[in-house]
N, C-alpha and C. Protein backbone atom coordinates (compact mmCIF):
# COMPACT_ATOMS: atom_id res chain seq x y z
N UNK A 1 0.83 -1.19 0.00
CA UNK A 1 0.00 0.00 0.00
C UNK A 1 0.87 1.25 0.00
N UNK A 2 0.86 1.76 -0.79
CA UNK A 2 1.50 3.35 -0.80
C UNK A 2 0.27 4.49 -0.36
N UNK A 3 0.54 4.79 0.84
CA UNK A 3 -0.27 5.88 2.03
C UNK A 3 -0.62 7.04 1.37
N UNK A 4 0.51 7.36 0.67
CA UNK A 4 -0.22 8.95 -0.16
C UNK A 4 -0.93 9.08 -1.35
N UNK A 5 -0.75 7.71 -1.20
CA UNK A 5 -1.82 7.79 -2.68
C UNK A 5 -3.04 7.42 -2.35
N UNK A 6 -3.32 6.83 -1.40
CA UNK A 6 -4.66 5.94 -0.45
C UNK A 6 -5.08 7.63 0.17
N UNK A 7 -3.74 8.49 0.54
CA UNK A 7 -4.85 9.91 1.35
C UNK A 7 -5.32 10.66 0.25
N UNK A 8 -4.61 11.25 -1.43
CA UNK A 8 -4.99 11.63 -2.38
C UNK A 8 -6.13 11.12 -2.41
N UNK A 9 -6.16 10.05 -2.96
CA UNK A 9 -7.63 9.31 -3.30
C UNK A 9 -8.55 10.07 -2.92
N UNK A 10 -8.46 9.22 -1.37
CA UNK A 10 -9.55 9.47 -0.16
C UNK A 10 -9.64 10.70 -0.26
N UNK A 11 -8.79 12.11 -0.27
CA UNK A 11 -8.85 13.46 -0.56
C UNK A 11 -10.29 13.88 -1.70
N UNK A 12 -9.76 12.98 -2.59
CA UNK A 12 -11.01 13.57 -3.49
C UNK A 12 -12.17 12.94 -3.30
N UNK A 13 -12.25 12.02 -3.01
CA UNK A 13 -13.68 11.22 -2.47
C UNK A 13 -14.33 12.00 -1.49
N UNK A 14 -13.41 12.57 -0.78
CA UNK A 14 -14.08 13.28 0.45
C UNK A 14 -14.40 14.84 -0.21
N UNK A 15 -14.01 15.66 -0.83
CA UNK A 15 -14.87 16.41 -1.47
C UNK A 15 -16.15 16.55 -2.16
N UNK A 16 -16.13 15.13 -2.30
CA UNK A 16 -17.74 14.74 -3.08
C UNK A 16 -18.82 14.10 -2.13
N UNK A 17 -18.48 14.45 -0.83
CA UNK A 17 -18.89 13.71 0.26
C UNK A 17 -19.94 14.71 1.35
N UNK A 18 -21.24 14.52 1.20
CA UNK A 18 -21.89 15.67 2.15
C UNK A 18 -21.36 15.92 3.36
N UNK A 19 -21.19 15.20 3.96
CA UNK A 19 -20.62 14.84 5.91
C UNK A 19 -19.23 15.74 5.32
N UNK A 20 -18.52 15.49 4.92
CA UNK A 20 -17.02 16.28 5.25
C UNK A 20 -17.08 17.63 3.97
N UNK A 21 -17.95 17.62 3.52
CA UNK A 21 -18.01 19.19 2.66
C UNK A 21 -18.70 20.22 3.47
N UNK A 22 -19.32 19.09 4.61
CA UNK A 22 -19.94 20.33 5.82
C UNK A 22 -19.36 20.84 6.43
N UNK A 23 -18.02 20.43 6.89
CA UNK A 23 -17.18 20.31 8.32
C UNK A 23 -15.76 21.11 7.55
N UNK A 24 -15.46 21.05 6.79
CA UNK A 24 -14.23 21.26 5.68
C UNK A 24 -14.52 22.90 5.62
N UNK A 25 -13.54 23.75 6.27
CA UNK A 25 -13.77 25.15 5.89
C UNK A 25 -13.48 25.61 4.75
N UNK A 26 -14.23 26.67 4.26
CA UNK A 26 -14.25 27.18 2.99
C UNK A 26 -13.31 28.34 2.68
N UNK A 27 -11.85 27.86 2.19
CA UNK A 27 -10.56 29.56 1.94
C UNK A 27 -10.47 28.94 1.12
N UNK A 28 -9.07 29.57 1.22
CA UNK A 28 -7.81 29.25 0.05
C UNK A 28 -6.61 28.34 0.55
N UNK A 29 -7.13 27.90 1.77
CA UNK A 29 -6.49 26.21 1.87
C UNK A 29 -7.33 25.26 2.17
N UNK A 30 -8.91 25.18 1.14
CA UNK A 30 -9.89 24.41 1.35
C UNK A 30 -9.00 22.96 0.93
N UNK A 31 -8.23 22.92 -0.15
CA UNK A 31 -8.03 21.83 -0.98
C UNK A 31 -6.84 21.05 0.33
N UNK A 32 -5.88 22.09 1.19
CA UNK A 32 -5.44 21.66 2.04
C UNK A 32 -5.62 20.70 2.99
N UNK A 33 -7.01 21.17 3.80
CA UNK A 33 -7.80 21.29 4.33
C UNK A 33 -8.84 19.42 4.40
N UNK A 34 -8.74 19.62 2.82
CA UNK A 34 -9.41 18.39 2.72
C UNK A 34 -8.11 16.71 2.76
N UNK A 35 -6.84 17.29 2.64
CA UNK A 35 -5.97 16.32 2.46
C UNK A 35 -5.72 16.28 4.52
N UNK A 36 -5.82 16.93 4.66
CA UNK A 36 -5.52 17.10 5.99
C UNK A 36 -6.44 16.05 6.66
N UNK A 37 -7.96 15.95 6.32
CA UNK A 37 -8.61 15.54 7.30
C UNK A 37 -8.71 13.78 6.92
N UNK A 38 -7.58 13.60 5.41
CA UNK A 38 -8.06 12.37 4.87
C UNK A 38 -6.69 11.83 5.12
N UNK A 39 -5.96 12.25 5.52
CA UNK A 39 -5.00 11.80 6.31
C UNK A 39 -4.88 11.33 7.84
N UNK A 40 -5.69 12.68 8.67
CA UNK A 40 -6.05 12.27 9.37
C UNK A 40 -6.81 10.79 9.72
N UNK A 41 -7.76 10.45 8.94
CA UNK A 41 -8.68 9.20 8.81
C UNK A 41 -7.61 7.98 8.71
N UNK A 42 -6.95 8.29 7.41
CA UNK A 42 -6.13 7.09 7.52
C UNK A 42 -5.16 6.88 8.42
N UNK A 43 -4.86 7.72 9.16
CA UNK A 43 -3.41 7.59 10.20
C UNK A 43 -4.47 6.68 11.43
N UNK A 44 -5.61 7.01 11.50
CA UNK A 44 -6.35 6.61 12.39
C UNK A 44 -6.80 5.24 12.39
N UNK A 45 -7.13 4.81 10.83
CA UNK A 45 -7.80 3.46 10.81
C UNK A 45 -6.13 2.47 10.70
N UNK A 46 -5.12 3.06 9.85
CA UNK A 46 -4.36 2.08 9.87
C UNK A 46 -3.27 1.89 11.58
N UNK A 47 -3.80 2.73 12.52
CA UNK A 47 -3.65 2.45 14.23
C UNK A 47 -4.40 1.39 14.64
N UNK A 48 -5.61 1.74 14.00
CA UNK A 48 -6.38 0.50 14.94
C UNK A 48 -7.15 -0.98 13.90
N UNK A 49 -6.13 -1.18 12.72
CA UNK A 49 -6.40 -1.82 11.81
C UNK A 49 -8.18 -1.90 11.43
N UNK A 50 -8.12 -1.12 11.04
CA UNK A 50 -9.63 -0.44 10.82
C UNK A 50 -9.61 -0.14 9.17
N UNK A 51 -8.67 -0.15 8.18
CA UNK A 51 -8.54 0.18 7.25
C UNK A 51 -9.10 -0.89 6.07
N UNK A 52 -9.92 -0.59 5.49
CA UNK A 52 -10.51 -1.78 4.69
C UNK A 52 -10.33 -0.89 2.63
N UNK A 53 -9.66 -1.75 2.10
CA UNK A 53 -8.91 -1.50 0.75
C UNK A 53 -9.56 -2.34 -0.26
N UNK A 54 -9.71 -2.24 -1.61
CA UNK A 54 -10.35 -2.99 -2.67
C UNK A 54 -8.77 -3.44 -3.09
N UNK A 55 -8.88 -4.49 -4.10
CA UNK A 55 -7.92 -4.87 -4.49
C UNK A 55 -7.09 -4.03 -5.24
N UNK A 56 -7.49 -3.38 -6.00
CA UNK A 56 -7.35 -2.43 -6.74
C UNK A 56 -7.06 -0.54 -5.98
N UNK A 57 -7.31 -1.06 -4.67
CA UNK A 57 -6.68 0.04 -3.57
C UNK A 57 -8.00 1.96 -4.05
N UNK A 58 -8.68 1.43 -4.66
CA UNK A 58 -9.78 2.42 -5.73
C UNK A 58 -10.77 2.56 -4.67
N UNK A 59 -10.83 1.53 -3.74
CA UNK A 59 -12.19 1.62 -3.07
C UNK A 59 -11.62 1.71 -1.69
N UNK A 60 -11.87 2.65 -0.15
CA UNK A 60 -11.50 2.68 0.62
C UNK A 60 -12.62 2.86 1.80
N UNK A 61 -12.25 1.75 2.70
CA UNK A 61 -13.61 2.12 3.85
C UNK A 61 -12.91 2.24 4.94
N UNK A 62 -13.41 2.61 6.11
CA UNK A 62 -12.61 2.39 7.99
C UNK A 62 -13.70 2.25 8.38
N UNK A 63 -13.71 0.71 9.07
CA UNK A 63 -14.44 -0.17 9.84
C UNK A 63 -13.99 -0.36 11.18
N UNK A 64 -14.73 0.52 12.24
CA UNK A 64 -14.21 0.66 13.38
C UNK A 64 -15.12 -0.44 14.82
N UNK A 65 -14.26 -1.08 15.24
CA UNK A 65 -14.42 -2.40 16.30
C UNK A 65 -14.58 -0.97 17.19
N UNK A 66 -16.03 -0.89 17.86
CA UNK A 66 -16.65 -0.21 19.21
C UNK A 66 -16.65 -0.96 20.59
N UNK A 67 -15.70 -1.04 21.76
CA UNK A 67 -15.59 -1.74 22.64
C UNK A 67 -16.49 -1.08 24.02
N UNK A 68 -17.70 -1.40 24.75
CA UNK A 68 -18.14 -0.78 25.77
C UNK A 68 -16.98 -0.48 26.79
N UNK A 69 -15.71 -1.45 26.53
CA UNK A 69 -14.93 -1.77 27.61
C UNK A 69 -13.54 -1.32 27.23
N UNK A 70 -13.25 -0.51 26.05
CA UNK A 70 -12.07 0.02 25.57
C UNK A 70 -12.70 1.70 25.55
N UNK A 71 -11.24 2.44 25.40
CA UNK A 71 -11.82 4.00 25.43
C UNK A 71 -12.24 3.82 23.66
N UNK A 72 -12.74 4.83 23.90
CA UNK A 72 -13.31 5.65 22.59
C UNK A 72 -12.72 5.56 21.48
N UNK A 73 -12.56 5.30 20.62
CA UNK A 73 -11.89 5.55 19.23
C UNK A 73 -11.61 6.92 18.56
N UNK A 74 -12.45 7.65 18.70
CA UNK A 74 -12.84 9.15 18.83
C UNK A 74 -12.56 10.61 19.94
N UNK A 75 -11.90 9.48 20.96
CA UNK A 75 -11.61 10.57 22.16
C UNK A 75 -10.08 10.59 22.18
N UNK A 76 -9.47 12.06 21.56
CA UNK A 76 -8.20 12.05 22.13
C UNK A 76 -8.60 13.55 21.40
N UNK A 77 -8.29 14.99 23.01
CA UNK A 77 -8.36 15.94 22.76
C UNK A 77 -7.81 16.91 21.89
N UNK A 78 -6.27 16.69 21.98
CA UNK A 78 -5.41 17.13 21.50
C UNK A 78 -5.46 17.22 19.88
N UNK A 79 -5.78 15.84 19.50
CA UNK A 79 -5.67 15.94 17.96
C UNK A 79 -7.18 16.43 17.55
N UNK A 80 -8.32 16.54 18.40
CA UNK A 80 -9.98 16.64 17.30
C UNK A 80 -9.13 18.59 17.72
N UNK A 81 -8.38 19.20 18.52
CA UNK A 81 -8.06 20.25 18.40
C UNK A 81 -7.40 20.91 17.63
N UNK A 82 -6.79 19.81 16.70
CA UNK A 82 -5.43 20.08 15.57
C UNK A 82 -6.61 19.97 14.42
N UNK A 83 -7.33 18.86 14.85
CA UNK A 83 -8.09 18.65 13.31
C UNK A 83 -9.03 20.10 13.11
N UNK A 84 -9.81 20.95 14.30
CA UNK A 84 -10.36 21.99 14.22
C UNK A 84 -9.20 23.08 13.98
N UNK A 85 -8.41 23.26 14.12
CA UNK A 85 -7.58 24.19 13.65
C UNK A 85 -7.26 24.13 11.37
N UNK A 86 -7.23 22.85 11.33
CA UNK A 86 -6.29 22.93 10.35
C UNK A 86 -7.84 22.19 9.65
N UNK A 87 -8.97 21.73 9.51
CA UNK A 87 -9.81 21.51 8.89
C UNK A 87 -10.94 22.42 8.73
N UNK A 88 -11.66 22.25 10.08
CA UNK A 88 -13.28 22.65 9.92
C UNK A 88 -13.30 24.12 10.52
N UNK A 89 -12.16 25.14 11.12
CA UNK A 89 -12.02 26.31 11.72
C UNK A 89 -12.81 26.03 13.09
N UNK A 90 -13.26 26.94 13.51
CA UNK A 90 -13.50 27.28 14.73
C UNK A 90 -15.18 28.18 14.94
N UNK A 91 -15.61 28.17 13.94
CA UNK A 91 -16.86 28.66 13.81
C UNK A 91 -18.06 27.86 13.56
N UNK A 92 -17.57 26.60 12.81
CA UNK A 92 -18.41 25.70 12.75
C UNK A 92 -18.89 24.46 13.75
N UNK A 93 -17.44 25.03 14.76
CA UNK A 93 -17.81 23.88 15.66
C UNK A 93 -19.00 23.27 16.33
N UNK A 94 -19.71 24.73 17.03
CA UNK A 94 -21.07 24.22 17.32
C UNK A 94 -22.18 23.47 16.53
N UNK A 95 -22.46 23.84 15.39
CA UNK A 95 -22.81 22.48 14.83
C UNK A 95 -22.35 21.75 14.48
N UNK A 96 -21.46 21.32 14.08
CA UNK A 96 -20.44 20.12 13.63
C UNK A 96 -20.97 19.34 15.07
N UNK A 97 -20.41 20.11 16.44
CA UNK A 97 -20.83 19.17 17.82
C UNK A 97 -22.17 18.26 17.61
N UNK A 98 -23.48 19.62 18.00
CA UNK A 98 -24.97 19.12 17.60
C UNK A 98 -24.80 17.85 16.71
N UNK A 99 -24.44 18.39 15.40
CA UNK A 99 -24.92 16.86 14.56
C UNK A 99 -24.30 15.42 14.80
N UNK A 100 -22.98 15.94 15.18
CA UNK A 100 -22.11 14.48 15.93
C UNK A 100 -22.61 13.74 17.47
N UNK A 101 -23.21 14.82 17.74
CA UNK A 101 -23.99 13.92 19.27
C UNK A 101 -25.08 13.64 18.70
N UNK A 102 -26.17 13.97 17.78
CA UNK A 102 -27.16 13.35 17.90
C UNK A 102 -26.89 11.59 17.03
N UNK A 103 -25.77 12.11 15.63
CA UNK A 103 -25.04 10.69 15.11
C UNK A 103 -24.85 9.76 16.57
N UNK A 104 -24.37 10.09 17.03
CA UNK A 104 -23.82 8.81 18.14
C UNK A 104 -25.01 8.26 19.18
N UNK A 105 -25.50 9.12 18.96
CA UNK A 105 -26.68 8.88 19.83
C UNK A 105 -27.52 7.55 19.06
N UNK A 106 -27.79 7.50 18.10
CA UNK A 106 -28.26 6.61 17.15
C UNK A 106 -27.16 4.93 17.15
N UNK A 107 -26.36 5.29 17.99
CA UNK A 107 -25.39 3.74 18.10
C UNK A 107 -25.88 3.68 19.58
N UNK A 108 -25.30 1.95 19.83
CA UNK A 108 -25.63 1.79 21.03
C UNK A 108 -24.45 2.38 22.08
N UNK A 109 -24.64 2.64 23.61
CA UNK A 109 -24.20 3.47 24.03
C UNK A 109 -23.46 2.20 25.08
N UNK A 110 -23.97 0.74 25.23
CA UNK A 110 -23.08 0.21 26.20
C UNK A 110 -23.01 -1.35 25.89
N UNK A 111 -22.48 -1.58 24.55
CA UNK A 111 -22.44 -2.17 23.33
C UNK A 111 -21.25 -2.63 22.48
N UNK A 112 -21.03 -3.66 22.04
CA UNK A 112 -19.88 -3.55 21.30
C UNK A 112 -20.68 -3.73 20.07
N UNK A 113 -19.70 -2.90 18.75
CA UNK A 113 -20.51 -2.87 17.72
C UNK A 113 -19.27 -2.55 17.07
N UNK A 114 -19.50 -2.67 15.62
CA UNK A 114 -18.36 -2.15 14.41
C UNK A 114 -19.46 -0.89 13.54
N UNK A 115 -18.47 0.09 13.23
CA UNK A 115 -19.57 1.20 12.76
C UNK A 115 -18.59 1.50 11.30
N UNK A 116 -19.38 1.84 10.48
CA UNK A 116 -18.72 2.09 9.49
C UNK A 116 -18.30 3.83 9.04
N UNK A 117 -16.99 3.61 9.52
CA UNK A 117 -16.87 5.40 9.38
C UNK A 117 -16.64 5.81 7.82
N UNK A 118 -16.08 5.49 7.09
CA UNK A 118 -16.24 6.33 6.07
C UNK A 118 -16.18 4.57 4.86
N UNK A 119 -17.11 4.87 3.73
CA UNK A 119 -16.63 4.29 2.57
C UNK A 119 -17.21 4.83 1.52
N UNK A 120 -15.90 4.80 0.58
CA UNK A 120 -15.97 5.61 -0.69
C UNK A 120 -15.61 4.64 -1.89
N UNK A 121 -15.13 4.88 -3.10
CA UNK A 121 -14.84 4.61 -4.67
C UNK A 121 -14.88 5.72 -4.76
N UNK A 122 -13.32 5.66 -5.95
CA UNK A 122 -12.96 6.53 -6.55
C UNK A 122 -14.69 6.72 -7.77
N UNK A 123 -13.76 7.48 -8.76
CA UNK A 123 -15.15 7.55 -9.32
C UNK A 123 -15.50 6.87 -10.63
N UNK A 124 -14.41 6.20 -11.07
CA UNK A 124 -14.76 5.39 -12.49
C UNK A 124 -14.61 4.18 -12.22
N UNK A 125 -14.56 3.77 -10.95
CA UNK A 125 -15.26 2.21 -10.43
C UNK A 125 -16.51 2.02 -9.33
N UNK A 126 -17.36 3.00 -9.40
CA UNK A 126 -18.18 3.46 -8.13
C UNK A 126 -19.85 2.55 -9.48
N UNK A 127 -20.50 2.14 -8.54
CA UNK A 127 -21.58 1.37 -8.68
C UNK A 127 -21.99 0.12 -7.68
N UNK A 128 -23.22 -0.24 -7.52
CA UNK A 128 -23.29 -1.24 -6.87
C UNK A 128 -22.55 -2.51 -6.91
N UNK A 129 -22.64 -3.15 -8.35
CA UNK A 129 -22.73 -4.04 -8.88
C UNK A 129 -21.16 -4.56 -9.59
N UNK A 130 -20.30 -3.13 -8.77
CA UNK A 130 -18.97 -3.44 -9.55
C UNK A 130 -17.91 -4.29 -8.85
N UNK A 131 -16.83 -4.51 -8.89
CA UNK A 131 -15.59 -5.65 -8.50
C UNK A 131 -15.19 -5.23 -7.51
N UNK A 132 -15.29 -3.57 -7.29
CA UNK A 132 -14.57 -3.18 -5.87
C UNK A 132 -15.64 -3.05 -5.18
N UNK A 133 -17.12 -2.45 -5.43
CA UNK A 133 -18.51 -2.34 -4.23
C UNK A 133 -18.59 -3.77 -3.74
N UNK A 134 -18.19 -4.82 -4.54
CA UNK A 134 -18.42 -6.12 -3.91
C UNK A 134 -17.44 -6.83 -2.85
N UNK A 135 -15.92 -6.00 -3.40
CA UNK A 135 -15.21 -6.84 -2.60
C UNK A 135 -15.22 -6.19 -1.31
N UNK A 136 -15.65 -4.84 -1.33
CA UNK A 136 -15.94 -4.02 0.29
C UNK A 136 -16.75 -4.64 1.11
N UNK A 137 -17.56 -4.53 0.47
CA UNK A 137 -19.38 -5.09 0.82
C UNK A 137 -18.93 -6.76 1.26
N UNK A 138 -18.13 -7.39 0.57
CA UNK A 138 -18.25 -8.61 1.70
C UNK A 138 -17.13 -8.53 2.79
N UNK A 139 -16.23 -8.11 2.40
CA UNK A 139 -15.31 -7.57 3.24
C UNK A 139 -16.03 -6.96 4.84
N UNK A 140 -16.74 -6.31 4.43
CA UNK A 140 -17.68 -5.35 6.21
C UNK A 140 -18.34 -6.45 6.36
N UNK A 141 -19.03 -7.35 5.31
CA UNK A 141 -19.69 -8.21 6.27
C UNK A 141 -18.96 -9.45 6.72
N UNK A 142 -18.11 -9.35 6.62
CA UNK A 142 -17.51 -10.93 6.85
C UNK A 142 -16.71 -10.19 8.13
N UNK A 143 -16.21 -9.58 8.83
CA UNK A 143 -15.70 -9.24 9.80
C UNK A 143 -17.26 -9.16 10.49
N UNK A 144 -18.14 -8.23 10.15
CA UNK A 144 -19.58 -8.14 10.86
C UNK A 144 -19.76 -9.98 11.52
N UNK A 145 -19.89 -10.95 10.66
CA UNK A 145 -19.60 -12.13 10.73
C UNK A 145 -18.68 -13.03 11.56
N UNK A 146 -17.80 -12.29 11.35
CA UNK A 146 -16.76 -13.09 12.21
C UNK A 146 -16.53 -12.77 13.64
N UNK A 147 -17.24 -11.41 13.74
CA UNK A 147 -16.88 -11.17 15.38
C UNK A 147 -18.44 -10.93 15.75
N UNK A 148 -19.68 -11.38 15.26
CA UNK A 148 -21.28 -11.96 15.43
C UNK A 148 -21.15 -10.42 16.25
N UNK A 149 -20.85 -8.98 15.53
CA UNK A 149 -21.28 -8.00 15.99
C UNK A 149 -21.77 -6.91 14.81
N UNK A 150 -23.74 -6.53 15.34
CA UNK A 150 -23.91 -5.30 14.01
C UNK A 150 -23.18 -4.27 13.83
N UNK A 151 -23.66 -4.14 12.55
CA UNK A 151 -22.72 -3.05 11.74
C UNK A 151 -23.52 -1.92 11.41
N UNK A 152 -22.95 -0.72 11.85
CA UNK A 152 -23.71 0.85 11.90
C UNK A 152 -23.13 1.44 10.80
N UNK A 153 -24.34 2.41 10.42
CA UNK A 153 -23.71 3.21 9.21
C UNK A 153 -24.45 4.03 8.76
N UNK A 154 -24.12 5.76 8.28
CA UNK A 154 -25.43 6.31 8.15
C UNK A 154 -24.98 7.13 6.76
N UNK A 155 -26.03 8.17 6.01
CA UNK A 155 -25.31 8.64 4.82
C UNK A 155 -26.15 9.73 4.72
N UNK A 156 -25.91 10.33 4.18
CA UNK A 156 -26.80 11.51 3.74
C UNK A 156 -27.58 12.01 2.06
N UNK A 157 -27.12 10.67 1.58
CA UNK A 157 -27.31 10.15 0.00
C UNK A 157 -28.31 8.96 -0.01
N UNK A 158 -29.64 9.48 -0.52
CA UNK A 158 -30.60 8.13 -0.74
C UNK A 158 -29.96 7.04 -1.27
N UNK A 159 -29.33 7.22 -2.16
CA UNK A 159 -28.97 6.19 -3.60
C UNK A 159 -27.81 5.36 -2.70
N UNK A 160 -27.22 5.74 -1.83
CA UNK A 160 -26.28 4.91 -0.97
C UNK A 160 -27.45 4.22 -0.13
N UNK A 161 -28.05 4.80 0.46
CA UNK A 161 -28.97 4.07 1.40
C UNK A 161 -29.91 2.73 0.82
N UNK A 162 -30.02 2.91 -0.60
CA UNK A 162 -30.92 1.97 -1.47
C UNK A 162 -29.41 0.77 -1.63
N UNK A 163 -28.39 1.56 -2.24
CA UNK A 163 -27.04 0.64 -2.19
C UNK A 163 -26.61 -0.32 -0.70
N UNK A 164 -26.90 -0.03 0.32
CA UNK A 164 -26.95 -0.50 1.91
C UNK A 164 -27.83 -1.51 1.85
N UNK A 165 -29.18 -1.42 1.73
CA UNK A 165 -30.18 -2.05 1.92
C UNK A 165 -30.35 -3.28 0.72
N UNK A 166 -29.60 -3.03 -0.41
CA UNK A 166 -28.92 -4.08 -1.18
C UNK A 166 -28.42 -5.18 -0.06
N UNK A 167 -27.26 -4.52 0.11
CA UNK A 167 -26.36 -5.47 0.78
C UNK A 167 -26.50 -5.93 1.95
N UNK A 168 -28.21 -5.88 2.86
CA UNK A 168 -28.33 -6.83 3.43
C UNK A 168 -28.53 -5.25 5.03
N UNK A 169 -28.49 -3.97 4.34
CA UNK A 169 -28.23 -3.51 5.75
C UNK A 169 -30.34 -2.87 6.25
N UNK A 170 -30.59 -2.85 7.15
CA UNK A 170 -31.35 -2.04 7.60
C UNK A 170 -31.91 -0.75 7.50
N UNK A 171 -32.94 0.22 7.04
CA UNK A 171 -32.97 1.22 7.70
C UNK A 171 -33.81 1.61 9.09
N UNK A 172 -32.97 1.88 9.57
CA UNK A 172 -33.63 2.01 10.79
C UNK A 172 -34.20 3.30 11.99
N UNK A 173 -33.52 4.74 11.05
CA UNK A 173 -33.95 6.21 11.38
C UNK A 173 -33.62 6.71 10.44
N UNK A 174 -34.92 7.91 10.63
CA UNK A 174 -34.19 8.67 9.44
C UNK A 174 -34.55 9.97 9.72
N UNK A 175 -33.39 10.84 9.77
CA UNK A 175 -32.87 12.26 10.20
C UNK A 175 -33.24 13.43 9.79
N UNK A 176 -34.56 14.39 9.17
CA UNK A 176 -34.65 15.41 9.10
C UNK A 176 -34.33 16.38 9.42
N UNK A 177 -33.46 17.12 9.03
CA UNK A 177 -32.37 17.99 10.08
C UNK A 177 -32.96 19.26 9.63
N UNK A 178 -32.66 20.62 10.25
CA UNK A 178 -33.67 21.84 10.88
C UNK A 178 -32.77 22.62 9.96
N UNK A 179 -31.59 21.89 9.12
CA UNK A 179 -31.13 22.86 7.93
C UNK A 179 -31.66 22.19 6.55
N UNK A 180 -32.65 21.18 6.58
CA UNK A 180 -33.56 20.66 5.30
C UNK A 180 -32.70 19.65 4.79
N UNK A 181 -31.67 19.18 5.40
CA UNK A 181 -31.32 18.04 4.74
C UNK A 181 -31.17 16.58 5.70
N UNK A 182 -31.04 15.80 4.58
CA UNK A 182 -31.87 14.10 5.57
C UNK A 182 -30.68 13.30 5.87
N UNK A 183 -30.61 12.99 6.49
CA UNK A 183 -29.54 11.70 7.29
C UNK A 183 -30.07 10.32 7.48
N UNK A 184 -29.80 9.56 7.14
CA UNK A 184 -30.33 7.86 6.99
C UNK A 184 -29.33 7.05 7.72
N UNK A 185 -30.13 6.66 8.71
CA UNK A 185 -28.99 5.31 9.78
C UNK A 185 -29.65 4.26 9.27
N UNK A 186 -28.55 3.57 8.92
CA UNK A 186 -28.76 1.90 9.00
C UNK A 186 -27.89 0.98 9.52
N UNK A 187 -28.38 -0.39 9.43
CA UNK A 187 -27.74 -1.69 10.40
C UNK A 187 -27.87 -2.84 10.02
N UNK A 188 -26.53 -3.47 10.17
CA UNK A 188 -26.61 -4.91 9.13
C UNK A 188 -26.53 -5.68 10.83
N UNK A 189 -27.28 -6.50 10.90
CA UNK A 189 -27.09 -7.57 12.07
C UNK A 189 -27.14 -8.90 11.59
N UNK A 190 -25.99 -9.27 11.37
CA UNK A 190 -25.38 -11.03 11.06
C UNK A 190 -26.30 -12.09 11.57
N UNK A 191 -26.70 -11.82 13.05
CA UNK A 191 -27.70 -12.76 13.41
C UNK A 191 -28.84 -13.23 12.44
N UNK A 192 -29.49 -12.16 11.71
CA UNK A 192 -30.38 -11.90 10.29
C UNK A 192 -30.35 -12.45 9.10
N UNK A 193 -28.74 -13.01 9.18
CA UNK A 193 -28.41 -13.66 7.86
C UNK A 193 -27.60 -14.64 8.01
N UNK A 194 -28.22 -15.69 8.29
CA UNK A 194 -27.64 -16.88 8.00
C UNK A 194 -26.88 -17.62 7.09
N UNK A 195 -28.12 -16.90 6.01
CA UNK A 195 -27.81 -17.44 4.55
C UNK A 195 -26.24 -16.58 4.02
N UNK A 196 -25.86 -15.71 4.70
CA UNK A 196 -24.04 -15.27 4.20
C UNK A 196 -23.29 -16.43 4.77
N UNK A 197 -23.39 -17.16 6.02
CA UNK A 197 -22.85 -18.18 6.50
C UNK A 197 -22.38 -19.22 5.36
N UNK A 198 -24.03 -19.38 4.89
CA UNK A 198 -23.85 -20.71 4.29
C UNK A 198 -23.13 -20.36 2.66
N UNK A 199 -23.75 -19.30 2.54
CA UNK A 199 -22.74 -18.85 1.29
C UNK A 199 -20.62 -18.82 1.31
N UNK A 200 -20.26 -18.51 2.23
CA UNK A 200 -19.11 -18.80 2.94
C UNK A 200 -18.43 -19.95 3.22
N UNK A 201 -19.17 -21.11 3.30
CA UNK A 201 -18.76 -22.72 3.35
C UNK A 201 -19.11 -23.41 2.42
């Protein structure tokens, strides 16, 4: 795996991405800005082997193991302070907060669970039905599988949410937010599907 080409990528994926075009301040080191926070991601998932890759390295997700009994994955002050400096400024914070507590609020709170923080395709292999959506898509579920814990995930794109519910996931809320745009949680629970088991042996 060559890292700077996995944060490039992810760089531009995440520009085309509602959740981080919200949070991503708007200058003349927006483009900075956005490499910054997709670096950030990956320094993060490849710590806690959370990093999930297509063969073709085109498709990139972070699949994060939630422990009731480990700290946070998400809690370390110092750096969400570096990331507000050098990403989302300092003005947006208060909502950026709001919408991230009510997100978490929607996972379980004393629970182990795997949540799916970010997955993308580049853009001339992006479809349901293609070589890298598939090898992701069994990829989250076969860890979902292997450690018999659901899998969280939310989007702010119908056409992903119809793409989810393909692959076996749930919807299970759905977010009208007081600035007119919609947020969709869903949940794949392994217990539900047997039939991936037997497909597997």
């Amino acid at each position: 795996m060559d890292k700077n080409t996995i944060v490039e990528r992810m760089a531009e994926i995440l520009k085309e991405t509602p959740t981080s075009m919200e949070i991503v301040k708007k200058d003349a080191k927006t483009e900075q800005r956005f490499k910054y926070l997709a670096t950030y991601m990956i320094d993060k998932a490849i710590a806690k082997d959370a990093l999930v890759l297509s063969d073709n390295e085109m498709g990139i997700g972070i699949v994060i193991q939630n422990s009731k009994d480990k700290p946070n994955f998400f809690k370390d002050k110092w750096e969400d302070l570096k990331l507000v400096y050098h990403v989302t400024g300092f003005k947006n914070i208060p909502k950026i907060l709001r919408n991230q507590k009510y997100v978490r609020q929607q996972r379980p709170a004393n629970q182990d669970y795997l949540y799916c923080w970010f997955w993308g395709i580049s853009k001339d292999n992006r479809g349901a039905d293609t070589q890298v959506a598939k090898q992701m898509k069994d990829e989250f579920l076969r860890r979902a599988h292997k450690l018999n814990l659901p899998l969280y995930a939310e989007t702010q794109m119908r056409r992903n949410t119809i793409v989810y519910q393909k692959f076996g996931f749930e919807l299970f809320h759905t977010w009208n937010r007081e600035d007119g745009k919609t947020m969709y949680f869903l949940k794949y629970d392994p217990s539900k599907h047997p039939e991936y088991e037997d497909q597997q042996n």
